[in-house]
PDB file of N, CA and C in Angstrom:
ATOM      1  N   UNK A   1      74.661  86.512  99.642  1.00  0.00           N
ATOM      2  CA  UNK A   1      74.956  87.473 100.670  1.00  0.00           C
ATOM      3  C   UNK A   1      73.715  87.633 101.540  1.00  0.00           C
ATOM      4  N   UNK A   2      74.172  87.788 103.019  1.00  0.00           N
ATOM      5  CA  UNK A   2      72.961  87.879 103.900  1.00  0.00           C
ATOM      6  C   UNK A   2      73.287  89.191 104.575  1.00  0.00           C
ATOM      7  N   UNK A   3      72.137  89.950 104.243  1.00  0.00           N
ATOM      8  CA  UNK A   3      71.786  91.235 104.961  1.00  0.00           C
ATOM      9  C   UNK A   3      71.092  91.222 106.069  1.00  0.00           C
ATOM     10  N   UNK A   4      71.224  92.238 107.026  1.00  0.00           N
ATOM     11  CA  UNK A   4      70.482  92.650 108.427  1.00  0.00           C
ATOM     12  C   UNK A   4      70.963  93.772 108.551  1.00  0.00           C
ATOM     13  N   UNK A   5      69.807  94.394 108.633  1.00  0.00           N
ATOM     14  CA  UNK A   5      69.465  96.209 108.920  1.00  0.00           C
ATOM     15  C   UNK A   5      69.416  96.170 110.739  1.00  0.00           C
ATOM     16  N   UNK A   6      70.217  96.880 111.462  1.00  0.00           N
ATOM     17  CA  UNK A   6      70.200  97.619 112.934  1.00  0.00           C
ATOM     18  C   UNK A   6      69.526  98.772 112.733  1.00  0.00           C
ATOM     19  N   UNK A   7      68.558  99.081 113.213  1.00  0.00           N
ATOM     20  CA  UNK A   7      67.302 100.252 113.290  1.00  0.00           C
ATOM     21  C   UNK A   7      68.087 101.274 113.821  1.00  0.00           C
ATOM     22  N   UNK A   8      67.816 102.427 113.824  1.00  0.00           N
ATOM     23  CA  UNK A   8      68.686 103.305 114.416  1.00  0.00           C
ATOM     24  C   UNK A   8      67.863 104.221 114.867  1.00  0.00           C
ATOM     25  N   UNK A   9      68.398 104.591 116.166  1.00  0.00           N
ATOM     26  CA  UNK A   9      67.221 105.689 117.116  1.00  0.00           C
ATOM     27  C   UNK A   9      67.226 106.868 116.949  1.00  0.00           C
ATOM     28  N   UNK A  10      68.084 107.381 115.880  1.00  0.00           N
ATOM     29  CA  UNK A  10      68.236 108.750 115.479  1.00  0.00           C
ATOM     30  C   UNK A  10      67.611 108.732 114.273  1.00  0.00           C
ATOM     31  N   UNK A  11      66.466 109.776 113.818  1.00  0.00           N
ATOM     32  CA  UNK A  11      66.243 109.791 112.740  1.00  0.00           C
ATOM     33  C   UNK A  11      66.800 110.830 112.007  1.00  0.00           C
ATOM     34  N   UNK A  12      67.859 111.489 111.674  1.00  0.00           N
ATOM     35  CA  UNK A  12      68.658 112.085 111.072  1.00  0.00           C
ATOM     36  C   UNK A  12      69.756 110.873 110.422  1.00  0.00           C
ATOM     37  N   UNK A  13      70.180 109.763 111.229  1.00  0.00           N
ATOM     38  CA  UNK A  13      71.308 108.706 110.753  1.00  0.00           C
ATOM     39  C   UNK A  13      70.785 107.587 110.395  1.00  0.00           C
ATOM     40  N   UNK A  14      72.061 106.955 109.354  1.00  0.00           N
ATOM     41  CA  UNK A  14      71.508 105.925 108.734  1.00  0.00           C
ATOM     42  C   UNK A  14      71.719 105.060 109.653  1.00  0.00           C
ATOM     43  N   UNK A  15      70.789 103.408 109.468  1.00  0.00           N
ATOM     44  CA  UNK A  15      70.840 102.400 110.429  1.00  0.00           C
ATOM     45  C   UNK A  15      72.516 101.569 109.207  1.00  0.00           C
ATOM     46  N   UNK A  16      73.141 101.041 110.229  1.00  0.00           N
ATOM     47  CA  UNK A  16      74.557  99.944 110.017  1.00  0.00           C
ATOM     48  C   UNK A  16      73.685  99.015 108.889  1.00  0.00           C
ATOM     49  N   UNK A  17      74.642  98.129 108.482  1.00  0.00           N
ATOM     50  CA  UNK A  17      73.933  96.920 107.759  1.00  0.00           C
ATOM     51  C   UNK A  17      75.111  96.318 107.842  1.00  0.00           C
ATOM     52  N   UNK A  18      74.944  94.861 108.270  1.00  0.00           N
ATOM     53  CA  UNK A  18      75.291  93.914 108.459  1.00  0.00           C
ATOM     54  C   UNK A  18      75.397  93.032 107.632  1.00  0.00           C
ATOM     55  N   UNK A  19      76.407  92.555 106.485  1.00  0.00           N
ATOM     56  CA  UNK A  19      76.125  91.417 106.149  1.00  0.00           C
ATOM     57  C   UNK A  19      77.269  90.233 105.888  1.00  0.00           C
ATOM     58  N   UNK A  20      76.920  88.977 104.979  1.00  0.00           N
ATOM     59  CA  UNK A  20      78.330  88.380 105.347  1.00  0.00           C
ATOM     60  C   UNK A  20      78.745  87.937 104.094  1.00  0.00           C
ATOM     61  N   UNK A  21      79.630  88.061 103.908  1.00  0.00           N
ATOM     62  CA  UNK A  21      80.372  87.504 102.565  1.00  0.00           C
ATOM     63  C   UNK A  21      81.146  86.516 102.463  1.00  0.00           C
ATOM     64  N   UNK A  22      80.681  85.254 101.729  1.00  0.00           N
ATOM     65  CA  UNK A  22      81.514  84.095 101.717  1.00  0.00           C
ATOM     66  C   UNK A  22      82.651  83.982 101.462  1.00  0.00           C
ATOM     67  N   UNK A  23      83.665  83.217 102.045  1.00  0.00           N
ATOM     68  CA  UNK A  23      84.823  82.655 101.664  1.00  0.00           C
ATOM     69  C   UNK A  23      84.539  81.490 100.853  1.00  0.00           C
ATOM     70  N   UNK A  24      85.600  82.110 100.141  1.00  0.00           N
ATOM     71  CA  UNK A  24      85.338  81.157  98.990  1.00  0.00           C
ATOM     72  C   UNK A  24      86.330  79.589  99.156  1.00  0.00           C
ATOM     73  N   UNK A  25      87.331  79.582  99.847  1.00  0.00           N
ATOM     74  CA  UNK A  25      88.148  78.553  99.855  1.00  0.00           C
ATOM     75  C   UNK A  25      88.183  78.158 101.252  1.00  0.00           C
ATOM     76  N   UNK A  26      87.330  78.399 102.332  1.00  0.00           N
ATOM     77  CA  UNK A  26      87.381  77.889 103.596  1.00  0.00           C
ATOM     78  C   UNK A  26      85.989  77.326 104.030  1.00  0.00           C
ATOM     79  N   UNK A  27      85.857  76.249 104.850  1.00  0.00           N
ATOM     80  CA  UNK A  27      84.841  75.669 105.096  1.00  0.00           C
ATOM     81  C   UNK A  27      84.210  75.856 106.081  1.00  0.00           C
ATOM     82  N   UNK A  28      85.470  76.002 107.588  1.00  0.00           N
ATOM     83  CA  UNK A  28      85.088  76.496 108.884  1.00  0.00           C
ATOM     84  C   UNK A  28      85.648  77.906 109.212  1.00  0.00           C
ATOM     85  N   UNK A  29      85.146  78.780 109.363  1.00  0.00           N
ATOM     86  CA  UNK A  29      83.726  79.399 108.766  1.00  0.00           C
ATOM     87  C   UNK A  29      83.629  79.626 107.574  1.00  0.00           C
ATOM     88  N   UNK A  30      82.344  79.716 107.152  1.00  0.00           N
ATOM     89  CA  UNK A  30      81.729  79.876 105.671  1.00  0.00           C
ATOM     90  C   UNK A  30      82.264  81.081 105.382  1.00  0.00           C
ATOM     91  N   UNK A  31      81.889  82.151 106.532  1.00  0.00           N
ATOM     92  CA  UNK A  31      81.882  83.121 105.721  1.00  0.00           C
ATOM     93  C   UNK A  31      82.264  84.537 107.036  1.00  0.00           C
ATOM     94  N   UNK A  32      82.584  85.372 106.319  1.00  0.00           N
ATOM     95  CA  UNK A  32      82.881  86.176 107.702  1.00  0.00           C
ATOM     96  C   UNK A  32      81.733  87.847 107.846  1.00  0.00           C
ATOM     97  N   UNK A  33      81.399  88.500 108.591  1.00  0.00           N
ATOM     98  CA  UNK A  33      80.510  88.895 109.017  1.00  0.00           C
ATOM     99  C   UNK A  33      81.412  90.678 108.284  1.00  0.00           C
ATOM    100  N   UNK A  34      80.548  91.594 108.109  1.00  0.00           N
ATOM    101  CA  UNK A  34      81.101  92.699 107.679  1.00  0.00           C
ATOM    102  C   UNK A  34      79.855  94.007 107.746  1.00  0.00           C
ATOM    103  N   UNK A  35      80.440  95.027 108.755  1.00  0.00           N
ATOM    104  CA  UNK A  35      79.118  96.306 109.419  1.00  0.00           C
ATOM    105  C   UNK A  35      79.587  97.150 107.840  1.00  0.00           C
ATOM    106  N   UNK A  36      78.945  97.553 107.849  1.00  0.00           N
ATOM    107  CA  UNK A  36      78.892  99.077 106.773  1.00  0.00           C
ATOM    108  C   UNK A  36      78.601  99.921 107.884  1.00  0.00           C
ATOM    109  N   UNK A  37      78.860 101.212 108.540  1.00  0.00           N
ATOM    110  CA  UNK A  37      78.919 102.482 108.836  1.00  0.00           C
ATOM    111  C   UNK A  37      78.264 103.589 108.468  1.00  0.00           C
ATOM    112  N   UNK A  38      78.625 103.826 107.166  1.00  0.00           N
ATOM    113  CA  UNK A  38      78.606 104.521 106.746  1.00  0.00           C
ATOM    114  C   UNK A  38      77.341 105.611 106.763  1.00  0.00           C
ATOM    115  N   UNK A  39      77.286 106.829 107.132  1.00  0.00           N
ATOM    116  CA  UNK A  39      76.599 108.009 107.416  1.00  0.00           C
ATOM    117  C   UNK A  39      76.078 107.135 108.831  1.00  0.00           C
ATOM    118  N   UNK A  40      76.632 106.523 109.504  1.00  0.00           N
ATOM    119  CA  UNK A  40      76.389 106.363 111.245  1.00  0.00           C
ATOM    120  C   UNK A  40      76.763 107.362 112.080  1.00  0.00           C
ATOM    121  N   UNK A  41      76.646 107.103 113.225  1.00  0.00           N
ATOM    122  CA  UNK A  41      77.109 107.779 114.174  1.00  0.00           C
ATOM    123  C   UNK A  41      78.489 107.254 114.477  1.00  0.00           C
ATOM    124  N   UNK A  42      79.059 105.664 114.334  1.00  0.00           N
ATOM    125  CA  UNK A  42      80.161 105.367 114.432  1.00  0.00           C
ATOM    126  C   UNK A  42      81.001 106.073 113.707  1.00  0.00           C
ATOM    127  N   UNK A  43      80.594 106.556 112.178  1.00  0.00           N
ATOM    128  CA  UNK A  43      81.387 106.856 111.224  1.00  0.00           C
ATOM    129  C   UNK A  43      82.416 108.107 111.640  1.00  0.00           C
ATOM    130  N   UNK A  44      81.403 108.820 112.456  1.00  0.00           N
ATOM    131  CA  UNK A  44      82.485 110.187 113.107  1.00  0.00           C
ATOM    132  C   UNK A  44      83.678 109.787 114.002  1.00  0.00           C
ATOM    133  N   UNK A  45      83.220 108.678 115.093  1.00  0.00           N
ATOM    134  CA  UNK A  45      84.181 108.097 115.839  1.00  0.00           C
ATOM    135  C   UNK A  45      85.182 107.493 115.064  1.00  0.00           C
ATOM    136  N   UNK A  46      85.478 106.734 113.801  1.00  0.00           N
ATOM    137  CA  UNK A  46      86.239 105.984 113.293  1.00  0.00           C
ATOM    138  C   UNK A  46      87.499 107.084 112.955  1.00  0.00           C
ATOM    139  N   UNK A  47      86.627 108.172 111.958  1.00  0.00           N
ATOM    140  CA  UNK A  47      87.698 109.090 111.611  1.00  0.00           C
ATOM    141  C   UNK A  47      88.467 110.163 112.755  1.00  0.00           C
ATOM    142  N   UNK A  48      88.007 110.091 113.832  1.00  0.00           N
ATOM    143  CA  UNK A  48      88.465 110.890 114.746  1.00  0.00           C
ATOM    144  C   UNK A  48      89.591 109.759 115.803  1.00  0.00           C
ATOM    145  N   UNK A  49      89.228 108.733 115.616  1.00  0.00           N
ATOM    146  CA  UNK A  49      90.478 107.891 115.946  1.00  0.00           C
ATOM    147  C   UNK A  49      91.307 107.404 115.090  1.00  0.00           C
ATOM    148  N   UNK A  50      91.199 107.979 113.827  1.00  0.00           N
ATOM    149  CA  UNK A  50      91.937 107.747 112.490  1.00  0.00           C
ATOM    150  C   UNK A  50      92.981 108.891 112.961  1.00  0.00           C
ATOM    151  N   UNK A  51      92.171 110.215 113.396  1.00  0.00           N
ATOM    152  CA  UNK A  51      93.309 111.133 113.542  1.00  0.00           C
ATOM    153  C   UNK A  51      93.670 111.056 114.397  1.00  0.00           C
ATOM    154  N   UNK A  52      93.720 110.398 115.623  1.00  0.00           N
ATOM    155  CA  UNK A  52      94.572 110.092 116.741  1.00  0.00           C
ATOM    156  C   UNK A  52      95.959 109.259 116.432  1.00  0.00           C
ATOM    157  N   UNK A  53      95.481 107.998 115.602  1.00  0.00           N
ATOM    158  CA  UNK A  53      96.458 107.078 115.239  1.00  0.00           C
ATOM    159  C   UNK A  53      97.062 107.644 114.068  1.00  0.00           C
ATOM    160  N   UNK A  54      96.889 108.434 113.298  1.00  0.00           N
ATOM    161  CA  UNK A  54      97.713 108.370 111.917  1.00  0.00           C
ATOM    162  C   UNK A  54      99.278 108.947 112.262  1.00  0.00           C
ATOM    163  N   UNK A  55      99.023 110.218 113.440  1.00  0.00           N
ATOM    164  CA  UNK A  55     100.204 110.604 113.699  1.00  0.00           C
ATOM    165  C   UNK A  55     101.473 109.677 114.290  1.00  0.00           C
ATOM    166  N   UNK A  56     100.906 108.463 114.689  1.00  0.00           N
ATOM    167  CA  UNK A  56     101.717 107.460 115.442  1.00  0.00           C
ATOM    168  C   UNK A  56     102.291 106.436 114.555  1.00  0.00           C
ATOM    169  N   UNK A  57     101.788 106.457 113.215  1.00  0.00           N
ATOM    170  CA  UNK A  57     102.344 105.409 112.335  1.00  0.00           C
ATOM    171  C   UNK A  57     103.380 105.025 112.049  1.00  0.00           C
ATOM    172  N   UNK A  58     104.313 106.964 111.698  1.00  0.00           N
ATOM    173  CA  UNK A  58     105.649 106.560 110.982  1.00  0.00           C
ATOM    174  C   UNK A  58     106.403 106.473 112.291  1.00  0.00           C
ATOM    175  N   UNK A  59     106.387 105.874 113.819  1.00  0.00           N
ATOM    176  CA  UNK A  59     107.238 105.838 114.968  1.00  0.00           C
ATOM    177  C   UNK A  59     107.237 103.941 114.239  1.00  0.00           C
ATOM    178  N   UNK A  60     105.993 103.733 114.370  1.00  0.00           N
ATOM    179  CA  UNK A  60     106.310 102.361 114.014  1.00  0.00           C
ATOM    180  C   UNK A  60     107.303 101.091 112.974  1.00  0.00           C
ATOM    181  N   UNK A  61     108.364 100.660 113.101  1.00  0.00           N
ATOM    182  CA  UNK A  61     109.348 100.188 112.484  1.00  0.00           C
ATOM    183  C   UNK A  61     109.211  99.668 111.297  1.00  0.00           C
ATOM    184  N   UNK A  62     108.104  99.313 111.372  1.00  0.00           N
ATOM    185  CA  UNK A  62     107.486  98.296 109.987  1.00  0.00           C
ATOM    186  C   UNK A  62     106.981  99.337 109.326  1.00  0.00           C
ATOM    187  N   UNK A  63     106.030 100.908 109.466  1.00  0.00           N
ATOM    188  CA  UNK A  63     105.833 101.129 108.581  1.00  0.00           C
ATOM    189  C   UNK A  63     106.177 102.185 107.327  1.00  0.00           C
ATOM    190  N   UNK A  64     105.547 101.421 106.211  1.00  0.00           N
ATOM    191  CA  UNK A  64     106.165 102.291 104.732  1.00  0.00           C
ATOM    192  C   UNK A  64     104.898 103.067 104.502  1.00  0.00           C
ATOM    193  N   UNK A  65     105.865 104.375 103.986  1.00  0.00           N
ATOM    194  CA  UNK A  65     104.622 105.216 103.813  1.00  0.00           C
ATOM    195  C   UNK A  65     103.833 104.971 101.954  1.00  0.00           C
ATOM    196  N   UNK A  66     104.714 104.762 100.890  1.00  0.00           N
ATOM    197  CA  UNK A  66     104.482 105.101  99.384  1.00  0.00           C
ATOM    198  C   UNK A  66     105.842 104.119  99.111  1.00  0.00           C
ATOM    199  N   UNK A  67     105.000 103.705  97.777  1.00  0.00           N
ATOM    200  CA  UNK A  67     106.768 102.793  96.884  1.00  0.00           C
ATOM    201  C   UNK A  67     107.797 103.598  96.996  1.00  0.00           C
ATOM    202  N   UNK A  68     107.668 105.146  96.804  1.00  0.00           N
ATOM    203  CA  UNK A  68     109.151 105.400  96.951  1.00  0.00           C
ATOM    204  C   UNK A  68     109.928 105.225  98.236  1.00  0.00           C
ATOM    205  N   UNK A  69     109.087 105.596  99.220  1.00  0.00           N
ATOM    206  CA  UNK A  69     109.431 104.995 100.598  1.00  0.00           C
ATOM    207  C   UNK A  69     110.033 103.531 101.051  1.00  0.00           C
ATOM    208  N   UNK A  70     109.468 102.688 100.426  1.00  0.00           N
ATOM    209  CA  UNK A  70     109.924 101.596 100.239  1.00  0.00           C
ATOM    210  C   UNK A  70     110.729 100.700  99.336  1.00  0.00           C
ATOM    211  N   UNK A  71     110.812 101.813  98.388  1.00  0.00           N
ATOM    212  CA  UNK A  71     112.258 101.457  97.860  1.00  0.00           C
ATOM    213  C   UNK A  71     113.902 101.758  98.615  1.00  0.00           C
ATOM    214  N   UNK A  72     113.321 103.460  99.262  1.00  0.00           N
ATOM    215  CA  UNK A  72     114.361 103.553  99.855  1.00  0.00           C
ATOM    216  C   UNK A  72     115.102 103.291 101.180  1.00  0.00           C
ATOM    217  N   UNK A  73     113.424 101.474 101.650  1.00  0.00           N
ATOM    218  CA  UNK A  73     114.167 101.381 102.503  1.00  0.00           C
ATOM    219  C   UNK A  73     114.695  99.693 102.218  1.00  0.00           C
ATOM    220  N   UNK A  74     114.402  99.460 100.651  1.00  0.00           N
ATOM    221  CA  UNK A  74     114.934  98.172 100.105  1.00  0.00           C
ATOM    222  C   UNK A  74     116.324  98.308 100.071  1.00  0.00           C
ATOM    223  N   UNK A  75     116.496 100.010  99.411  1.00  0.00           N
ATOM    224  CA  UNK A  75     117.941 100.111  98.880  1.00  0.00           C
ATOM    225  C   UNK A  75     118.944 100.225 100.456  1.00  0.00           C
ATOM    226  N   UNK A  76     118.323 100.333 101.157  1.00  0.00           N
ATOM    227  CA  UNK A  76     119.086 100.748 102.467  1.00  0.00           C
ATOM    228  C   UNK A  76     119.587  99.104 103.752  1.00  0.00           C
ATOM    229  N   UNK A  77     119.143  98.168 102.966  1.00  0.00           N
ATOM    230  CA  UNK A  77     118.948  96.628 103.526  1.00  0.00           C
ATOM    231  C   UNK A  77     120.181  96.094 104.154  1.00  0.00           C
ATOM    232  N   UNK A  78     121.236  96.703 102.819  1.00  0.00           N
ATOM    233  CA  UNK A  78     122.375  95.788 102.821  1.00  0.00           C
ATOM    234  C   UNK A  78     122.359  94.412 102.482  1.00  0.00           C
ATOM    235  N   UNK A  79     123.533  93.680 102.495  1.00  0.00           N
ATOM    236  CA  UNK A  79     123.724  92.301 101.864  1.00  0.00           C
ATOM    237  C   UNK A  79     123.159  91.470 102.707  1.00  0.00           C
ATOM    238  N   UNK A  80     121.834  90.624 101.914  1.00  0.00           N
ATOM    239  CA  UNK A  80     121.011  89.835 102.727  1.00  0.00           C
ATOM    240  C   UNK A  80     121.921  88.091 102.334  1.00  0.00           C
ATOM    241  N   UNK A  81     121.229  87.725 103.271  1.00  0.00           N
ATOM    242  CA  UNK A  81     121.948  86.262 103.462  1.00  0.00           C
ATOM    243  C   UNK A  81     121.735  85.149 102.362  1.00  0.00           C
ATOM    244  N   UNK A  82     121.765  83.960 101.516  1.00  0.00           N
ATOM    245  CA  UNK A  82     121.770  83.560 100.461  1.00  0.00           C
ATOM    246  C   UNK A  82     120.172  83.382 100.386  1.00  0.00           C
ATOM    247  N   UNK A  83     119.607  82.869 101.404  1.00  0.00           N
ATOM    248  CA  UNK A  83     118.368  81.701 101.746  1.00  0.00           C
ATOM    249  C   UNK A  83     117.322  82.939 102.016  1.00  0.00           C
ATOM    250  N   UNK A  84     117.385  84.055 102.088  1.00  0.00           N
ATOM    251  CA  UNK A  84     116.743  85.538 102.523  1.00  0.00           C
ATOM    252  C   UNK A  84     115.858  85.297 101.172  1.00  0.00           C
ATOM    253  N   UNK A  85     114.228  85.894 101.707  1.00  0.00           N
ATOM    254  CA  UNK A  85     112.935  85.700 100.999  1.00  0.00           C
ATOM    255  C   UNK A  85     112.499  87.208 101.317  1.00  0.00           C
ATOM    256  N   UNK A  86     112.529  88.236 100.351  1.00  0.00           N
ATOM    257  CA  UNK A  86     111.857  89.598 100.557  1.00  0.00           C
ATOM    258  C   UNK A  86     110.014  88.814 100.314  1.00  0.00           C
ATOM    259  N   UNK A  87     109.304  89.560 100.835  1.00  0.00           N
ATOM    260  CA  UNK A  87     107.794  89.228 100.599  1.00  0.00           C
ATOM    261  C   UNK A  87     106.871  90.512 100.676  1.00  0.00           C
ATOM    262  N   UNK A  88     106.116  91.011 100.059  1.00  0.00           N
ATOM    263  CA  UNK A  88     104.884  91.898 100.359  1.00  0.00           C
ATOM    264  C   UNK A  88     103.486  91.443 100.408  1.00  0.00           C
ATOM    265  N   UNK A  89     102.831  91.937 100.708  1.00  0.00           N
ATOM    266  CA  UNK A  89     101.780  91.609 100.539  1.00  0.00           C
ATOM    267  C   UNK A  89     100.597  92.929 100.524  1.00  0.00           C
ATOM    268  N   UNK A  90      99.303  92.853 100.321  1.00  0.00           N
ATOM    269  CA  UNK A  90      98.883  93.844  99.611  1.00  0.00           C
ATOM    270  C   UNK A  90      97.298  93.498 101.096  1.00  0.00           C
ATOM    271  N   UNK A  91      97.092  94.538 101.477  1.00  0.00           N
ATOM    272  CA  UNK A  91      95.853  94.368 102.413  1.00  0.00           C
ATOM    273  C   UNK A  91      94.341  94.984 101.890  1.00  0.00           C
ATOM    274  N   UNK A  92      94.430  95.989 101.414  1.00  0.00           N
ATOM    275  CA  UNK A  92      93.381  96.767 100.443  1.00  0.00           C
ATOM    276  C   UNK A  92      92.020  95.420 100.442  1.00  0.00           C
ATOM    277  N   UNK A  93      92.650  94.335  99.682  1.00  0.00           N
ATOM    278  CA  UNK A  93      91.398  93.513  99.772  1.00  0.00           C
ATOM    279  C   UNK A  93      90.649  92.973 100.625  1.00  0.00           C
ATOM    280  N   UNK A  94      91.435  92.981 101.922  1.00  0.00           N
ATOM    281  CA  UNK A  94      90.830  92.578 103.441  1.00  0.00           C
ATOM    282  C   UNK A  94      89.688  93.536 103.671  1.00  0.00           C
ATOM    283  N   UNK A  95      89.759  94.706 103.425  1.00  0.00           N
ATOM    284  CA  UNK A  95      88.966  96.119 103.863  1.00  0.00           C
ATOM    285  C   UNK A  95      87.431  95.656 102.687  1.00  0.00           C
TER     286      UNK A  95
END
């Protein structure tokens, strides 16, 4: 893992850190680049556009809020076609 510290002009906040974490099964690119935040000055902006967007989520068609949510919108499908592939997938590890 390769680290790089951004200095920060506030001395009350922490400076970002930068670093990159390899992929393990891809060649072009090695590896992909990832900020830490955390106690930044970005960090206030993130959550304050967290609360802008969160209210807009459940308009969106695709999304499920909790398994029970998404069970009840498995049970609500109706009769899918023979060749029909349900799929999930899990994002948590991207973050």
């Amino acid at each position: 893992m390769i680290a790089f510290h951004l200095p920060s002009h506030d001395a009350g906040l922490c400076s970002e850190e930068i670093y990159k974490r390899a992929k393990t099964l891809k060649v072009i690119p090695p590896d992909r680049p990832i900020i830490s935040g955390v106690g930044t000055l970005s960090e206030g902006l993130s959550g304050y556009v967290d609360s802008l967007l969160n209210p807009l989520l459940p308009n969106i068609p695709s999304f499920i809020q909790d398994t029970t949510h998404f069970l009840r919108v498995l049970n609500n499908i109706g009769t899918l076609p023979s060749n029909a592939l349900l799929m999930t997938s899990c994002h948590i590890p991207l973050y």
